[in-house]
C-alpha atoms as a PDB file:
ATOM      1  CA  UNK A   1       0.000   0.000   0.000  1.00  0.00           C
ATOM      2  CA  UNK A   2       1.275   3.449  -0.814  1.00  0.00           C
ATOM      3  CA  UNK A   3       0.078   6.959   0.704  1.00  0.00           C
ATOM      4  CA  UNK A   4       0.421  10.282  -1.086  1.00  0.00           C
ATOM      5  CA  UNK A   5      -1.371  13.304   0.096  1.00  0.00           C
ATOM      6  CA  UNK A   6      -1.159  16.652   0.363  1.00  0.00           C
ATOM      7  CA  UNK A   7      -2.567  19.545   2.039  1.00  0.00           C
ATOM      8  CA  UNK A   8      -2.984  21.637  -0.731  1.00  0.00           C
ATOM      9  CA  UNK A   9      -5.978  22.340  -2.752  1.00  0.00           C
ATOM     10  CA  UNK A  10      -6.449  20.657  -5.724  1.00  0.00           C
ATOM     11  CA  UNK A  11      -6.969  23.357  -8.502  1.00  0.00           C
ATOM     12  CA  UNK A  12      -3.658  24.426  -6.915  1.00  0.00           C
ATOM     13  CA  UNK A  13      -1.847  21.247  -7.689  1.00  0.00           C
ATOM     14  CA  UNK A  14      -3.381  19.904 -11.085  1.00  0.00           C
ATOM     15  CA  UNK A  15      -0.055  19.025 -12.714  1.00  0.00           C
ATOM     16  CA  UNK A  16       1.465  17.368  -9.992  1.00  0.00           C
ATOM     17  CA  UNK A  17      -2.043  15.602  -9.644  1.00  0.00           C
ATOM     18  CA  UNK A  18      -2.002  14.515 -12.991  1.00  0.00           C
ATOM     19  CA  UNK A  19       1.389  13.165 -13.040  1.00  0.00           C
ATOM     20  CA  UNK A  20       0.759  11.029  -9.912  1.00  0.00           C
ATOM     21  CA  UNK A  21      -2.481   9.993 -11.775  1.00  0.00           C
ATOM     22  CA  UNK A  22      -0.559   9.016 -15.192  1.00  0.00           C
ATOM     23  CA  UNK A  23       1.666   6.848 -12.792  1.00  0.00           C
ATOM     24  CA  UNK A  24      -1.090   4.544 -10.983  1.00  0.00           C
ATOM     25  CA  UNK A  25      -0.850   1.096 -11.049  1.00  0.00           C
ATOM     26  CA  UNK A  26      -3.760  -0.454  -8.921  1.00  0.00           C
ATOM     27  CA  UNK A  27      -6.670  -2.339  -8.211  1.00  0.00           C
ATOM     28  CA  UNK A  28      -8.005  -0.312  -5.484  1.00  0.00           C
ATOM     29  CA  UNK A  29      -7.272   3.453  -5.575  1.00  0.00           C
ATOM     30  CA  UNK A  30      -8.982   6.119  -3.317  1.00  0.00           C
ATOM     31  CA  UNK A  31      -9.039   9.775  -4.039  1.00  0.00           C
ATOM     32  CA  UNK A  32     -10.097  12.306  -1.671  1.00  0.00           C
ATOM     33  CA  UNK A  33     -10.911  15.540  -2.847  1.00  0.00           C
ATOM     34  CA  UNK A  34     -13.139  17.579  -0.966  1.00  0.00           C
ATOM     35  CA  UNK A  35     -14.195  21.186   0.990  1.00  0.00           C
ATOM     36  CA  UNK A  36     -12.582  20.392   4.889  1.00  0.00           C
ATOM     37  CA  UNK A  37     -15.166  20.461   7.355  1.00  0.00           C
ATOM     38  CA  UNK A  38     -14.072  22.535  10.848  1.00  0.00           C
ATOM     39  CA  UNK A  39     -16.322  20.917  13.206  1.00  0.00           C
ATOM     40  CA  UNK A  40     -13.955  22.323  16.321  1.00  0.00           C
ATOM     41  CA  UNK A  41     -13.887  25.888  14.400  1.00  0.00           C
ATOM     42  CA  UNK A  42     -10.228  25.646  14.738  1.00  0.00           C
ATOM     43  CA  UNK A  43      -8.216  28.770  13.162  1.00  0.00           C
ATOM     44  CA  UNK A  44      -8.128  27.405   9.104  1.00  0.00           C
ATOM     45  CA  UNK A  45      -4.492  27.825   9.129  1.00  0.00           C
ATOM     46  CA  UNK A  46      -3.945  25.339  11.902  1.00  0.00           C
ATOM     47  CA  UNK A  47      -6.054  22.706  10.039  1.00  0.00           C
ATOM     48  CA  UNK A  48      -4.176  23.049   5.952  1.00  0.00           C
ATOM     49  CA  UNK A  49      -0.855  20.331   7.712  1.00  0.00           C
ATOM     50  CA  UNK A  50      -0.048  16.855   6.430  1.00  0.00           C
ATOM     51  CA  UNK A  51      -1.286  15.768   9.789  1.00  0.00           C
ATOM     52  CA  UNK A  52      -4.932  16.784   9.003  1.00  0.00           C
ATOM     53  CA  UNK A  53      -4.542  15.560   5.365  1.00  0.00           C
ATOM     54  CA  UNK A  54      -6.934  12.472   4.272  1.00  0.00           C
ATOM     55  CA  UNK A  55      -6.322   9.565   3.726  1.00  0.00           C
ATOM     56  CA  UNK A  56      -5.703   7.984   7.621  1.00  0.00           C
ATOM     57  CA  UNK A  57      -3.606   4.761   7.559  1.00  0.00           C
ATOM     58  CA  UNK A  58      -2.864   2.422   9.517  1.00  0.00           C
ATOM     59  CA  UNK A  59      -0.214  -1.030   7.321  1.00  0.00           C
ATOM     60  CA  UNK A  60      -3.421  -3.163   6.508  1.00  0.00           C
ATOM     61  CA  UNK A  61      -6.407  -0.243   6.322  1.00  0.00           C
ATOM     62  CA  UNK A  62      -6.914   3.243   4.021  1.00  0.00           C
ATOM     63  CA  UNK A  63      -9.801   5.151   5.366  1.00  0.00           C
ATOM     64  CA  UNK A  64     -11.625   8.265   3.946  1.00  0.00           C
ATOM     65  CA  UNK A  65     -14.549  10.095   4.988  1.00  0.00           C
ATOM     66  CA  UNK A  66     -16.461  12.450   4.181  1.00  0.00           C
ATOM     67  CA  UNK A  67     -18.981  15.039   6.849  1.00  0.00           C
ATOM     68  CA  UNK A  68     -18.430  15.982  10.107  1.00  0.00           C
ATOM     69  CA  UNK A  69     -18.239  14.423  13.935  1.00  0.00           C
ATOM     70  CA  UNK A  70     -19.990  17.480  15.694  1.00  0.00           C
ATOM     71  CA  UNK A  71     -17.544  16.665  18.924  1.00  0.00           C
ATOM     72  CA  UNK A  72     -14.381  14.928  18.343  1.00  0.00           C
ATOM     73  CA  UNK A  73     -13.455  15.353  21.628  1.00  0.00           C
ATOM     74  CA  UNK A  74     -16.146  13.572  22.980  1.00  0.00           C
ATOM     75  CA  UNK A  75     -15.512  10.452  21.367  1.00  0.00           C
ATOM     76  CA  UNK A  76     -14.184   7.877  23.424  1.00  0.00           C
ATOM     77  CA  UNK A  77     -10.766   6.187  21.407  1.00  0.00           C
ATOM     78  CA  UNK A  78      -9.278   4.859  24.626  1.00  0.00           C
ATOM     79  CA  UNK A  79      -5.887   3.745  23.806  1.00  0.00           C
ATOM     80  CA  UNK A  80      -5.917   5.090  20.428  1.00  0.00           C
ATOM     81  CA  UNK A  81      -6.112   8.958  21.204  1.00  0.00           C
ATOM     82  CA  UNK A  82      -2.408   8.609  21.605  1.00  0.00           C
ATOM     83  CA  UNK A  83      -2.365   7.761  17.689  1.00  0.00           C
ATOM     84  CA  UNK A  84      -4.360  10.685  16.922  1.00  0.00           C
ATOM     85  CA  UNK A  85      -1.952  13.277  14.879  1.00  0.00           C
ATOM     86  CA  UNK A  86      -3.986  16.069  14.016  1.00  0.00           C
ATOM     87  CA  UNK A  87      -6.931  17.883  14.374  1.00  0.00           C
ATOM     88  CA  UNK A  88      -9.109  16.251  12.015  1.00  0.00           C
ATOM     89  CA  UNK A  89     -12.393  15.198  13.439  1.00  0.00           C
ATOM     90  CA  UNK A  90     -12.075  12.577  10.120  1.00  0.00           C
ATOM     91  CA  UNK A  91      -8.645  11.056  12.426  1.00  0.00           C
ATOM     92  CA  UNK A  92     -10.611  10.707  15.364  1.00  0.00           C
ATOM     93  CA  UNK A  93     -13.252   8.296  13.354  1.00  0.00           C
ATOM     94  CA  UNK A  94     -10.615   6.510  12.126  1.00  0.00           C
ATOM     95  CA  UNK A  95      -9.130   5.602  15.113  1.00  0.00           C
ATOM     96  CA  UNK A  96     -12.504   4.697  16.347  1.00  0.00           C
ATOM     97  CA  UNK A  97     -13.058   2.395  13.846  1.00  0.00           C
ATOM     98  CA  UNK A  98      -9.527   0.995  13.864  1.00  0.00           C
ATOM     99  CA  UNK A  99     -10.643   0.906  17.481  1.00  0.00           C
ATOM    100  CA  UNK A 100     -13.684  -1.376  16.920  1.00  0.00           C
ATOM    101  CA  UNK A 101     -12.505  -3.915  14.411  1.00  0.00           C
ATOM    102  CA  UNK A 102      -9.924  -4.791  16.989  1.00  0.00           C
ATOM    103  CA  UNK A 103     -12.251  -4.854  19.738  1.00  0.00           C
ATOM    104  CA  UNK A 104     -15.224  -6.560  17.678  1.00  0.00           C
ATOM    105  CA  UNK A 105     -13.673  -8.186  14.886  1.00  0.00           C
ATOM    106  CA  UNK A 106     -16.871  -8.417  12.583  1.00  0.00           C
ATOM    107  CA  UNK A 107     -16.830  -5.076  10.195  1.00  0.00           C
ATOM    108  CA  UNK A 108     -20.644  -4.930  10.599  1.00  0.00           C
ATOM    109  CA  UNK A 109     -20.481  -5.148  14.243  1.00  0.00           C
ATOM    110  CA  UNK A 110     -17.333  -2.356  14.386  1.00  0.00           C
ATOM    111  CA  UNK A 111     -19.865  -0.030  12.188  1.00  0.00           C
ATOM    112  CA  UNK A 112     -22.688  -0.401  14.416  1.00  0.00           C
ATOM    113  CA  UNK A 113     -20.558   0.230  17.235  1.00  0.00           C
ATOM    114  CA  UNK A 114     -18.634   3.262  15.780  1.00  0.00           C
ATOM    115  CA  UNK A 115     -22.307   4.393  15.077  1.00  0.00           C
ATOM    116  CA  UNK A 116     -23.152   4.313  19.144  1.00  0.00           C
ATOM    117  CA  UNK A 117     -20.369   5.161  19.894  1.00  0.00           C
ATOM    118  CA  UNK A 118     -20.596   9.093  18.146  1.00  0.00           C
ATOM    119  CA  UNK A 119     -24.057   8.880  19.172  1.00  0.00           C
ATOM    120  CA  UNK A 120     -23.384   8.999  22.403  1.00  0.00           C
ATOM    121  CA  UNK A 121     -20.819  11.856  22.677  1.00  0.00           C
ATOM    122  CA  UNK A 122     -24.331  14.624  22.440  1.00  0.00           C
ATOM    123  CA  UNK A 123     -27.184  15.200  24.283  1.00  0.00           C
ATOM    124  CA  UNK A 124     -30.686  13.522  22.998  1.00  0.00           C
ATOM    125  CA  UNK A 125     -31.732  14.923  20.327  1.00  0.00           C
ATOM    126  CA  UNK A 126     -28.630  16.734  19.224  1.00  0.00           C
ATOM    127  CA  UNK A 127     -26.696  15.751  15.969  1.00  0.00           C
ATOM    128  CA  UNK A 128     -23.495  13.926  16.327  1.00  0.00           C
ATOM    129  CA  UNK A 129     -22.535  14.107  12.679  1.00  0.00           C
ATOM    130  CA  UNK A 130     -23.166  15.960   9.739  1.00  0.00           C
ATOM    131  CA  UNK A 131     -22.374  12.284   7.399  1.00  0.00           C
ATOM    132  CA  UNK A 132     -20.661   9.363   8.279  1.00  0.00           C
ATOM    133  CA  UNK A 133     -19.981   8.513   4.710  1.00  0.00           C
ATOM    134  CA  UNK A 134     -16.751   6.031   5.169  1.00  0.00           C
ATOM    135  CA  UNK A 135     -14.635   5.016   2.192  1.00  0.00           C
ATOM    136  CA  UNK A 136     -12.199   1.844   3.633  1.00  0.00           C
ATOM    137  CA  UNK A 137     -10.067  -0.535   2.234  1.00  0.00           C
ATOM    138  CA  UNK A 138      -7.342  -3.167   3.369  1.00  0.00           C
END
């Protein structure tokens, strides 16, 4: 598995994204290209670092996502806050997940326990995310 990202914007980079296109050589490839979300309203500056930069990684999983997790903070990672790098609320649901296929096992079971485990970090009736739409791949 290779990882190359950037924290610059795209229309900023289109001939260095094109040449690392023209050079692919794949089955699985995932692209993310999208508007950062600021769910902490963190200064922007802070956020635009390699650390914050999608995709997360771990040897054996590539993760993307796309929305927001209304209260990082809140999330309980145990262990794995340690891992977190940045401060992208996208990280923290990585680790969470990372978190739950270790603890569960079963992908469907780590989902539905990610799921609980966001919903739980806000007060009834409050959103926890904006989207939980997860791109993964080992």
């Amino acid at each position: 598995m290779k990882v190359v990202k950037s924290p610059g914007a795209i229309f900023d980079e289109v001939p260095q994204f094109k040449d690392l296109t023209g050079k692919i050589n794949s089955t699985i490839v995932l692209a993310h290209i999208r508007q950062m979300s600021n769910p902490r309203r963190l200064p922007r500056k802070g956020l635009i670092s390699m650390e914050n930069t999608q995709p997360f990684s771990v040897p054996d999983l590539m993760f993307i996502h796309n929305g927001a997790v209304n209260k990082p903070n809140d999330v309980d990672l145990g262990k794995y806050r340690t891992l977190v790098k940045g401060d992208n609320d996208s990280e923290v649901l990585f680790w969470l997940l990372v978190k739950k296929l270790d603890e569960e096992k079963q992908l469907e079971k780590a989902l539905i326990s990610v799921e609980r485990t966001i919903n739980a970090t806000v007060e009834k009736g409050k959103k926890p995310f904006t989207a939980l739409n997860m791109i993964f791949s080992d």
